[in-house]
PDB file of N, CA and C in Angstrom:
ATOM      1  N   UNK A   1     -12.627   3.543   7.998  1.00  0.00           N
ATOM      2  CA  UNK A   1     -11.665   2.947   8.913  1.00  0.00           C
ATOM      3  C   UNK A   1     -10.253   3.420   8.533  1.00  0.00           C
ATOM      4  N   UNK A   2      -9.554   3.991   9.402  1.00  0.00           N
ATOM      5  CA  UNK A   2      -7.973   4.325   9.109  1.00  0.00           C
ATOM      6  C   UNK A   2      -7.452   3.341   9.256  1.00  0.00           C
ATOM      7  N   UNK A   3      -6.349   3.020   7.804  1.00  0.00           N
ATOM      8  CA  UNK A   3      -5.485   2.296   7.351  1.00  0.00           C
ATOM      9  C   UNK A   3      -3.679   2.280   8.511  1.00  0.00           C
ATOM     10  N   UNK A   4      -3.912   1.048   8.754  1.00  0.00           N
ATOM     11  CA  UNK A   4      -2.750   1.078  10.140  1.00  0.00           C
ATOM     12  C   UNK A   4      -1.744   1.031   9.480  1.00  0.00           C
ATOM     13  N   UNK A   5      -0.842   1.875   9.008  1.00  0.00           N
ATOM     14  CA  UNK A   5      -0.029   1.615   8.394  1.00  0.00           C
ATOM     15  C   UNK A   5       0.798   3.179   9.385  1.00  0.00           C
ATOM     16  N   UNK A   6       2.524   2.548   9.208  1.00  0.00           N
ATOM     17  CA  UNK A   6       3.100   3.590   9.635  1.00  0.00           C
ATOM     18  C   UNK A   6       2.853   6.058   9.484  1.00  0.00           C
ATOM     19  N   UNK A   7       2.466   6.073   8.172  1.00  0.00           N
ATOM     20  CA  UNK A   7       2.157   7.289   7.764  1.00  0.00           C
ATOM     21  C   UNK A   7       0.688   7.697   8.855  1.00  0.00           C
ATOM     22  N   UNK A   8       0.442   6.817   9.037  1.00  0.00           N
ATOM     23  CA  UNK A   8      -1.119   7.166  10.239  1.00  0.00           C
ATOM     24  C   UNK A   8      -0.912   6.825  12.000  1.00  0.00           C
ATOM     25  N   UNK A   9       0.756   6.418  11.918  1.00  0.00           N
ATOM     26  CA  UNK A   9       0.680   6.033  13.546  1.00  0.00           C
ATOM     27  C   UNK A   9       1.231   7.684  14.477  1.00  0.00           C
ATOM     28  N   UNK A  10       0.593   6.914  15.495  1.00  0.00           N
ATOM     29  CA  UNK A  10       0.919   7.569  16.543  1.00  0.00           C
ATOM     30  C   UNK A  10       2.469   8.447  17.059  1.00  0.00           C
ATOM     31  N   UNK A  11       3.207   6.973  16.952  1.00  0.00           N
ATOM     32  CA  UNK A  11       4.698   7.131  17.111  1.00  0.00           C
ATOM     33  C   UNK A  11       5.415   7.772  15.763  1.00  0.00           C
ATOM     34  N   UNK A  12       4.826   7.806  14.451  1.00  0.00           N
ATOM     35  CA  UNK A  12       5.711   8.265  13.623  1.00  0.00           C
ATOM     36  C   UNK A  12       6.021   9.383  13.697  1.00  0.00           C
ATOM     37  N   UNK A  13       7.173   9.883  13.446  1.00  0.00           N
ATOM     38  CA  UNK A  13       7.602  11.670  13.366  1.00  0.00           C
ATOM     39  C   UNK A  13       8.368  12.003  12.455  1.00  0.00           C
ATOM     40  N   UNK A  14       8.380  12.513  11.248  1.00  0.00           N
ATOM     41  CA  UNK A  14       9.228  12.813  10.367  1.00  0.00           C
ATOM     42  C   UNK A  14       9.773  11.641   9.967  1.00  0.00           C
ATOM     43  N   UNK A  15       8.996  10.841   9.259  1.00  0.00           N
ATOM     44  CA  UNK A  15       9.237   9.497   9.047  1.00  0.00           C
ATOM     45  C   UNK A  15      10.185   8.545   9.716  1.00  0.00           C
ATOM     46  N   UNK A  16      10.112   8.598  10.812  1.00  0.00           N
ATOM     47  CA  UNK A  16      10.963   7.495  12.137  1.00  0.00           C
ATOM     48  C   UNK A  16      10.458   7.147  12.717  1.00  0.00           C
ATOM     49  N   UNK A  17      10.489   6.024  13.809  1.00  0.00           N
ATOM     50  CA  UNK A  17       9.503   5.501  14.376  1.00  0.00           C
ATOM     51  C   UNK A  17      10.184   5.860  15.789  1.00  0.00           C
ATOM     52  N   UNK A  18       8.828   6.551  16.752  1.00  0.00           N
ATOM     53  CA  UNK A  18       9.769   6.711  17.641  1.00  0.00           C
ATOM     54  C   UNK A  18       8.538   5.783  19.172  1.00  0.00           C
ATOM     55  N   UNK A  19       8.467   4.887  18.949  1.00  0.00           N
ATOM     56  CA  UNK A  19       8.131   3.983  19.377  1.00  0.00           C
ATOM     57  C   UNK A  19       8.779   3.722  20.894  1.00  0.00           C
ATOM     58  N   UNK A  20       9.845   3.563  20.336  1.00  0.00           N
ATOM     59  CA  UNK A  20      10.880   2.612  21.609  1.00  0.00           C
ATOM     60  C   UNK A  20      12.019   4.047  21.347  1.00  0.00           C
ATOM     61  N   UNK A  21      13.069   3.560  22.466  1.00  0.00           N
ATOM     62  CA  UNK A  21      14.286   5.034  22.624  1.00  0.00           C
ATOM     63  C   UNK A  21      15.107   4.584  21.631  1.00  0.00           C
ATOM     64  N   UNK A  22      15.820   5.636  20.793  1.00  0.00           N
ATOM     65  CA  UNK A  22      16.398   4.961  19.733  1.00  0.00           C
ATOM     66  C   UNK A  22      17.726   4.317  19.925  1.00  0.00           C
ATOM     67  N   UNK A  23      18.276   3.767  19.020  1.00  0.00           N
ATOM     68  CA  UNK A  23      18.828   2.564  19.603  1.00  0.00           C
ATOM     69  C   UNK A  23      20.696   2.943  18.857  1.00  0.00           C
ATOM     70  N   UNK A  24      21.273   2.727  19.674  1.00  0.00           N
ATOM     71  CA  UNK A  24      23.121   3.287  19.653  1.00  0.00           C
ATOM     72  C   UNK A  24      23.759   2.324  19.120  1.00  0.00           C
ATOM     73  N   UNK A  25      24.378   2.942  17.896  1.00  0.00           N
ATOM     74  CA  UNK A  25      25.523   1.889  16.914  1.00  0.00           C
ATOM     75  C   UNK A  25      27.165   2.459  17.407  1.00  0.00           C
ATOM     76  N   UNK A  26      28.210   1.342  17.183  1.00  0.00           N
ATOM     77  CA  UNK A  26      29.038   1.784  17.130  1.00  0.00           C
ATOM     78  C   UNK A  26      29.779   2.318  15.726  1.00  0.00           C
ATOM     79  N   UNK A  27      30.455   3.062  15.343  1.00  0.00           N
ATOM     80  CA  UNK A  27      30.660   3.273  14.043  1.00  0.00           C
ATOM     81  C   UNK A  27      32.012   3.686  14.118  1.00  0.00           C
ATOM     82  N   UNK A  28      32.337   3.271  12.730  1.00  0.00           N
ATOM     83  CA  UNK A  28      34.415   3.355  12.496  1.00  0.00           C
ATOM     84  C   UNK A  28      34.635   4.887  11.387  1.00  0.00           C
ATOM     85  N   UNK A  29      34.994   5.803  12.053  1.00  0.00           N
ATOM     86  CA  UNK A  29      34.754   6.345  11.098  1.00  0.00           C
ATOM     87  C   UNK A  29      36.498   7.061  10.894  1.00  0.00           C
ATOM     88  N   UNK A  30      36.913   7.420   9.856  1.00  0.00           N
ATOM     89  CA  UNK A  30      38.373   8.045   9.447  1.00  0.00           C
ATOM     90  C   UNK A  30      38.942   9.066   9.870  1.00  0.00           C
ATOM     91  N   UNK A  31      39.167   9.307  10.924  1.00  0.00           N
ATOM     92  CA  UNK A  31      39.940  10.499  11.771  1.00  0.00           C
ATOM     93  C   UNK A  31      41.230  10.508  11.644  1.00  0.00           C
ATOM     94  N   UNK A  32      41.996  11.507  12.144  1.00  0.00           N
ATOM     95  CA  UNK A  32      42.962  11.894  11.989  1.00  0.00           C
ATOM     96  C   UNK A  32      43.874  11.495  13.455  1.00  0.00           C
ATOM     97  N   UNK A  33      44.735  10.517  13.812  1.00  0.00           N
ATOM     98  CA  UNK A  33      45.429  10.039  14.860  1.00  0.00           C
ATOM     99  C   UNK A  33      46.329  11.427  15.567  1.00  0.00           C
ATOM    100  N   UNK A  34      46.037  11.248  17.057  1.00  0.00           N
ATOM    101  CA  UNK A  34      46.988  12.228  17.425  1.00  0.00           C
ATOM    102  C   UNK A  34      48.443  11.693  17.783  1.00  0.00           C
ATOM    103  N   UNK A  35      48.183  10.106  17.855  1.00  0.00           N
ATOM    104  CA  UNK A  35      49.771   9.988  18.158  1.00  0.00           C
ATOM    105  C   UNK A  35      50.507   9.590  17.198  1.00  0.00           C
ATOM    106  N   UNK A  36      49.778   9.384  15.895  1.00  0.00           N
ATOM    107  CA  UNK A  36      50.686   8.723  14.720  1.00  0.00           C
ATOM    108  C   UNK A  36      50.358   9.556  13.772  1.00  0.00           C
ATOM    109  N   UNK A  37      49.362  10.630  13.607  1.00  0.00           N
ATOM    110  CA  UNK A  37      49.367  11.885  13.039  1.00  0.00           C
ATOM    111  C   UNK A  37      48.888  11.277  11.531  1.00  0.00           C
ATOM    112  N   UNK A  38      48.464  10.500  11.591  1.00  0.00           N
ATOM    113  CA  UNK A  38      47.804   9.305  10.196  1.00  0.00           C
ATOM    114  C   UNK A  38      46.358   9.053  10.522  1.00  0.00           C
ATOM    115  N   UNK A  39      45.964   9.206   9.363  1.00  0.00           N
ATOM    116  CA  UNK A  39      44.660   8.932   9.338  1.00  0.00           C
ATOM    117  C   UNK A  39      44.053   7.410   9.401  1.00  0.00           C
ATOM    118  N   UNK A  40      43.155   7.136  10.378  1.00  0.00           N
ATOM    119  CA  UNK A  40      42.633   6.038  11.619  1.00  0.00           C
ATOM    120  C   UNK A  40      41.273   5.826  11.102  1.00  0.00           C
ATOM    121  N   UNK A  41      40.815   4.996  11.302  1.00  0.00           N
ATOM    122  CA  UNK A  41      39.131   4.036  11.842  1.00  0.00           C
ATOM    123  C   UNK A  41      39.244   4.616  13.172  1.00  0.00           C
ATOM    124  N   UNK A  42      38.481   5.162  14.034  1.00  0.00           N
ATOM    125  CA  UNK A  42      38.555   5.335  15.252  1.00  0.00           C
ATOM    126  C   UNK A  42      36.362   5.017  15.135  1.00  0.00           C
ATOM    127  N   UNK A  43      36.489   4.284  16.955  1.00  0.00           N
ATOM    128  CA  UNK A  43      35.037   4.415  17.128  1.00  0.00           C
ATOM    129  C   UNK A  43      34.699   5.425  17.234  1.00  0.00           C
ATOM    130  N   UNK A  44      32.969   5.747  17.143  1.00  0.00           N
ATOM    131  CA  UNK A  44      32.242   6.884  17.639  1.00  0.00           C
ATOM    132  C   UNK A  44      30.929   6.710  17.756  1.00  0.00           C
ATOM    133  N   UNK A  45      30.442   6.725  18.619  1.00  0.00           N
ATOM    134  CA  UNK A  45      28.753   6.601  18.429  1.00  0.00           C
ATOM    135  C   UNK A  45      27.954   6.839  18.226  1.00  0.00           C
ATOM    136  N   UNK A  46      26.329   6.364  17.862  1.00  0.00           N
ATOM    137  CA  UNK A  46      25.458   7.220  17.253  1.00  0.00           C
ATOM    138  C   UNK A  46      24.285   6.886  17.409  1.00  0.00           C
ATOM    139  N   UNK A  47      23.233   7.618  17.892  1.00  0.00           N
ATOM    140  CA  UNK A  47      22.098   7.064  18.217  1.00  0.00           C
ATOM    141  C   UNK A  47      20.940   7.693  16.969  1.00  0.00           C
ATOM    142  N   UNK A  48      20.044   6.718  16.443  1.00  0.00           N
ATOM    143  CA  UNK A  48      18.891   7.292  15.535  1.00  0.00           C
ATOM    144  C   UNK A  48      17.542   6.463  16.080  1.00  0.00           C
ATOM    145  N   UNK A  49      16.636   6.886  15.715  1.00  0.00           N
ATOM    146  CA  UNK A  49      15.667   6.298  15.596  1.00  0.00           C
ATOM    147  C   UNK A  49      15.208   5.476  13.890  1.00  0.00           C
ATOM    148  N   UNK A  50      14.585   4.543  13.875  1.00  0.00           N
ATOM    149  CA  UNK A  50      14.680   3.688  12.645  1.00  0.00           C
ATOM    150  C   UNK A  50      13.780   4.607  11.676  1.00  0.00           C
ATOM    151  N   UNK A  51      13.937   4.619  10.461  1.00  0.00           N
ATOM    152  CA  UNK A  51      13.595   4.998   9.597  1.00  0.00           C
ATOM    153  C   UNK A  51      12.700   4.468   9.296  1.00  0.00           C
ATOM    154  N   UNK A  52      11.672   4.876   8.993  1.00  0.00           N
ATOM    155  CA  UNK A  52      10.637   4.168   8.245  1.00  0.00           C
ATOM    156  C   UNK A  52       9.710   4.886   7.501  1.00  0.00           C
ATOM    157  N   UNK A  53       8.765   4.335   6.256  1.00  0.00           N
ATOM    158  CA  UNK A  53       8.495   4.781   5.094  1.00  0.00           C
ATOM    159  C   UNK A  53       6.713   4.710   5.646  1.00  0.00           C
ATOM    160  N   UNK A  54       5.891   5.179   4.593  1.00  0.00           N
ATOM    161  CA  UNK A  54       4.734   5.186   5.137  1.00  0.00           C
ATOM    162  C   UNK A  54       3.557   4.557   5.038  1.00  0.00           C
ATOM    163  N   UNK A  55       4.099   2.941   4.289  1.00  0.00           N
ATOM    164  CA  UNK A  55       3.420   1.636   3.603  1.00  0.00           C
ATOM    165  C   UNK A  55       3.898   0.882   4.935  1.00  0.00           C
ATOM    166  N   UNK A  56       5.257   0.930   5.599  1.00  0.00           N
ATOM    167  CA  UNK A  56       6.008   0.085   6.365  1.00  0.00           C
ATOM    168  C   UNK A  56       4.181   0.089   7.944  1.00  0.00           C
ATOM    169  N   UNK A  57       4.864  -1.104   8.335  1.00  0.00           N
ATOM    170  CA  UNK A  57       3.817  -1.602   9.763  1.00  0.00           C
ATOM    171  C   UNK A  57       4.299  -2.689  10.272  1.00  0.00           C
ATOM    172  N   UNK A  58       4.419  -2.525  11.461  1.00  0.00           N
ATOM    173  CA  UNK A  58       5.217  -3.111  12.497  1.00  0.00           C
ATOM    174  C   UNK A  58       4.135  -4.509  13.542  1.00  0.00           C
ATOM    175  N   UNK A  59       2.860  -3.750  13.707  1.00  0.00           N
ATOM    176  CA  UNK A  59       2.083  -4.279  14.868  1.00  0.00           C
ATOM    177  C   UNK A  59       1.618  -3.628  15.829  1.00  0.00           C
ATOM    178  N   UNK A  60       2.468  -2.706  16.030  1.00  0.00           N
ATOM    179  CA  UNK A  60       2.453  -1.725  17.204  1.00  0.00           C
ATOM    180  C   UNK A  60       1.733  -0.680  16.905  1.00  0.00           C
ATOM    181  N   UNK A  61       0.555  -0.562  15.939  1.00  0.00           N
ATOM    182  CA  UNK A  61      -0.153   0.871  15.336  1.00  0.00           C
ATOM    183  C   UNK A  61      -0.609   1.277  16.702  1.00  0.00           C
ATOM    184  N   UNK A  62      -0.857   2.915  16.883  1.00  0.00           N
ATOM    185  CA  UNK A  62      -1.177   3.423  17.687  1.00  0.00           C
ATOM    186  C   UNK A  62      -1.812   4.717  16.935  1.00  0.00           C
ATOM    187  N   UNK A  63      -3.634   4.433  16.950  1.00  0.00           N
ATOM    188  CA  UNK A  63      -4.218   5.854  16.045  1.00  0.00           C
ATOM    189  C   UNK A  63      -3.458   7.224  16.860  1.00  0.00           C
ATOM    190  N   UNK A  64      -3.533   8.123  16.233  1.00  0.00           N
ATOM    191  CA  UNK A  64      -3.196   9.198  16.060  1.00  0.00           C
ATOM    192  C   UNK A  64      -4.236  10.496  16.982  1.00  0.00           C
ATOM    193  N   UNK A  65      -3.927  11.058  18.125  1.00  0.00           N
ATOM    194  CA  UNK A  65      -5.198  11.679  19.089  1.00  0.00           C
ATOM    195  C   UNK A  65      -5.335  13.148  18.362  1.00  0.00           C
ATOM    196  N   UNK A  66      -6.018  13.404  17.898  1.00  0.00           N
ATOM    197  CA  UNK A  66      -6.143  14.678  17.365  1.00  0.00           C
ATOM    198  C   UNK A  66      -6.844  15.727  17.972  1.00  0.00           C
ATOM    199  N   UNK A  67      -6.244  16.920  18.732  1.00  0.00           N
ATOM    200  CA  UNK A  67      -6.951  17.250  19.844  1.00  0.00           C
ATOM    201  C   UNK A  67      -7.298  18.476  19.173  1.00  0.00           C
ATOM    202  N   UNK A  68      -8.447  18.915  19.478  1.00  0.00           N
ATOM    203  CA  UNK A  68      -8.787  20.326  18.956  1.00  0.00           C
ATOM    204  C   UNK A  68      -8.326  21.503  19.246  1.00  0.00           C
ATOM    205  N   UNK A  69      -8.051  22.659  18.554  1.00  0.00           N
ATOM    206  CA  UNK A  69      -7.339  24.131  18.668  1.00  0.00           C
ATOM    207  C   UNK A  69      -8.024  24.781  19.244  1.00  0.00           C
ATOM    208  N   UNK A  70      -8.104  25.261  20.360  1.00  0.00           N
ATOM    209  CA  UNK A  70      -8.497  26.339  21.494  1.00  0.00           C
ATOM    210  C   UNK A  70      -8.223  27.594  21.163  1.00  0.00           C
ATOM    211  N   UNK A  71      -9.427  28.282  20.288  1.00  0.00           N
ATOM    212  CA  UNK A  71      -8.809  29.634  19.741  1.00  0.00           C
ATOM    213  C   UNK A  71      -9.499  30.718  20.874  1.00  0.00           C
ATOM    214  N   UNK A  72     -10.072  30.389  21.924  1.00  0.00           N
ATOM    215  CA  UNK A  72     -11.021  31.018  22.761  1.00  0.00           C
ATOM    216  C   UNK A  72     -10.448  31.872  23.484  1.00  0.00           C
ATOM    217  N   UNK A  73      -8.742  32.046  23.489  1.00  0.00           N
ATOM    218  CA  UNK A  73      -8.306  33.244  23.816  1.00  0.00           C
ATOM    219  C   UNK A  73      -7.562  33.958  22.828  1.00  0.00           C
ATOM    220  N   UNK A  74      -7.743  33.851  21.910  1.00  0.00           N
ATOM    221  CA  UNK A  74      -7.189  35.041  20.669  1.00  0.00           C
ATOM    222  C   UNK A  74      -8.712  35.712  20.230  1.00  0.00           C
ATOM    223  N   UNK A  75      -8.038  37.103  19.704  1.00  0.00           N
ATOM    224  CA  UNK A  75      -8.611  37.613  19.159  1.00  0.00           C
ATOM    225  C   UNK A  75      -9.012  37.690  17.942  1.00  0.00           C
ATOM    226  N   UNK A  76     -10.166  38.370  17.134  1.00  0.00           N
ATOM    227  CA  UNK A  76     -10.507  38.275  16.112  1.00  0.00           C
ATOM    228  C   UNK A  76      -9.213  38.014  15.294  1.00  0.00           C
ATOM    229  N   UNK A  77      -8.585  39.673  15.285  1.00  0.00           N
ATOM    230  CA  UNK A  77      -7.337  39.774  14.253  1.00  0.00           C
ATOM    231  C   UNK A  77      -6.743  38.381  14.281  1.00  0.00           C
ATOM    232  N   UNK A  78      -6.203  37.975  14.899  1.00  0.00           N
ATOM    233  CA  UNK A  78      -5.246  36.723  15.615  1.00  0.00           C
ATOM    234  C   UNK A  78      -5.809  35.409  15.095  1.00  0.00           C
ATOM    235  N   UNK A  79      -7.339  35.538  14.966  1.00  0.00           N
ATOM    236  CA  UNK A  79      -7.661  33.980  14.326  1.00  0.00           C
ATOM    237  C   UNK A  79      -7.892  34.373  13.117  1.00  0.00           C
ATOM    238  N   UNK A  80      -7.714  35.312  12.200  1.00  0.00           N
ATOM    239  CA  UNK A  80      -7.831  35.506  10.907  1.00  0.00           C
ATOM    240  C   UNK A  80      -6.146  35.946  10.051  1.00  0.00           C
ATOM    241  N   UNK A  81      -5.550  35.850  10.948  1.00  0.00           N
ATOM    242  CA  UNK A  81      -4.446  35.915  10.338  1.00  0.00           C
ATOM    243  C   UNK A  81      -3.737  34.611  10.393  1.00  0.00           C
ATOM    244  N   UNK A  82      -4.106  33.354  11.142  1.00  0.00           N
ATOM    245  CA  UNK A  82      -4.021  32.109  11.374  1.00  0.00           C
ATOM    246  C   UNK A  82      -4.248  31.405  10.143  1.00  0.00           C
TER     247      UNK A  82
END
């Protein structure tokens, strides 16, 4: 039986969960002002998907479809250099 845990889901990709659309922070970050020529907090935004590790599990497991490789149009050379 596969263990439902994030490292075996469906949605994981490069350890993020991409489940749902990822979700937009606002963030203050230290720029350089054009009208006071001083350095500012100014907003900027940022969208990620959540991070997650590969013990982490949510509820939402979704096995993993593993579809088979169709080598039936390459050639010999081509599937031995594969």
């Amino acid at each position: 039986m596969t263990q439902c845990t994030c490292i075996t889901c469906f949605y994981n990709d490069t350890n993020s969960c991409r489940r749902y659309p990822p979700s937009v922070s606002i963030v203050l970050v230290p720029r350089m002002s054009l009208v006071t020529q001083k350095t500012e907090l100014q907003p900027t935004d940022m969208a990620c998907f959540p991070a997650v590790q590969g013990e982490h599990w949510c509820g939402e497991w979704k096995e993993r479809e593993e579809k088979p490789v169709d080598l039936s149009g390459m050639s010999s050379w081509q599937t031995a250099t594969e």
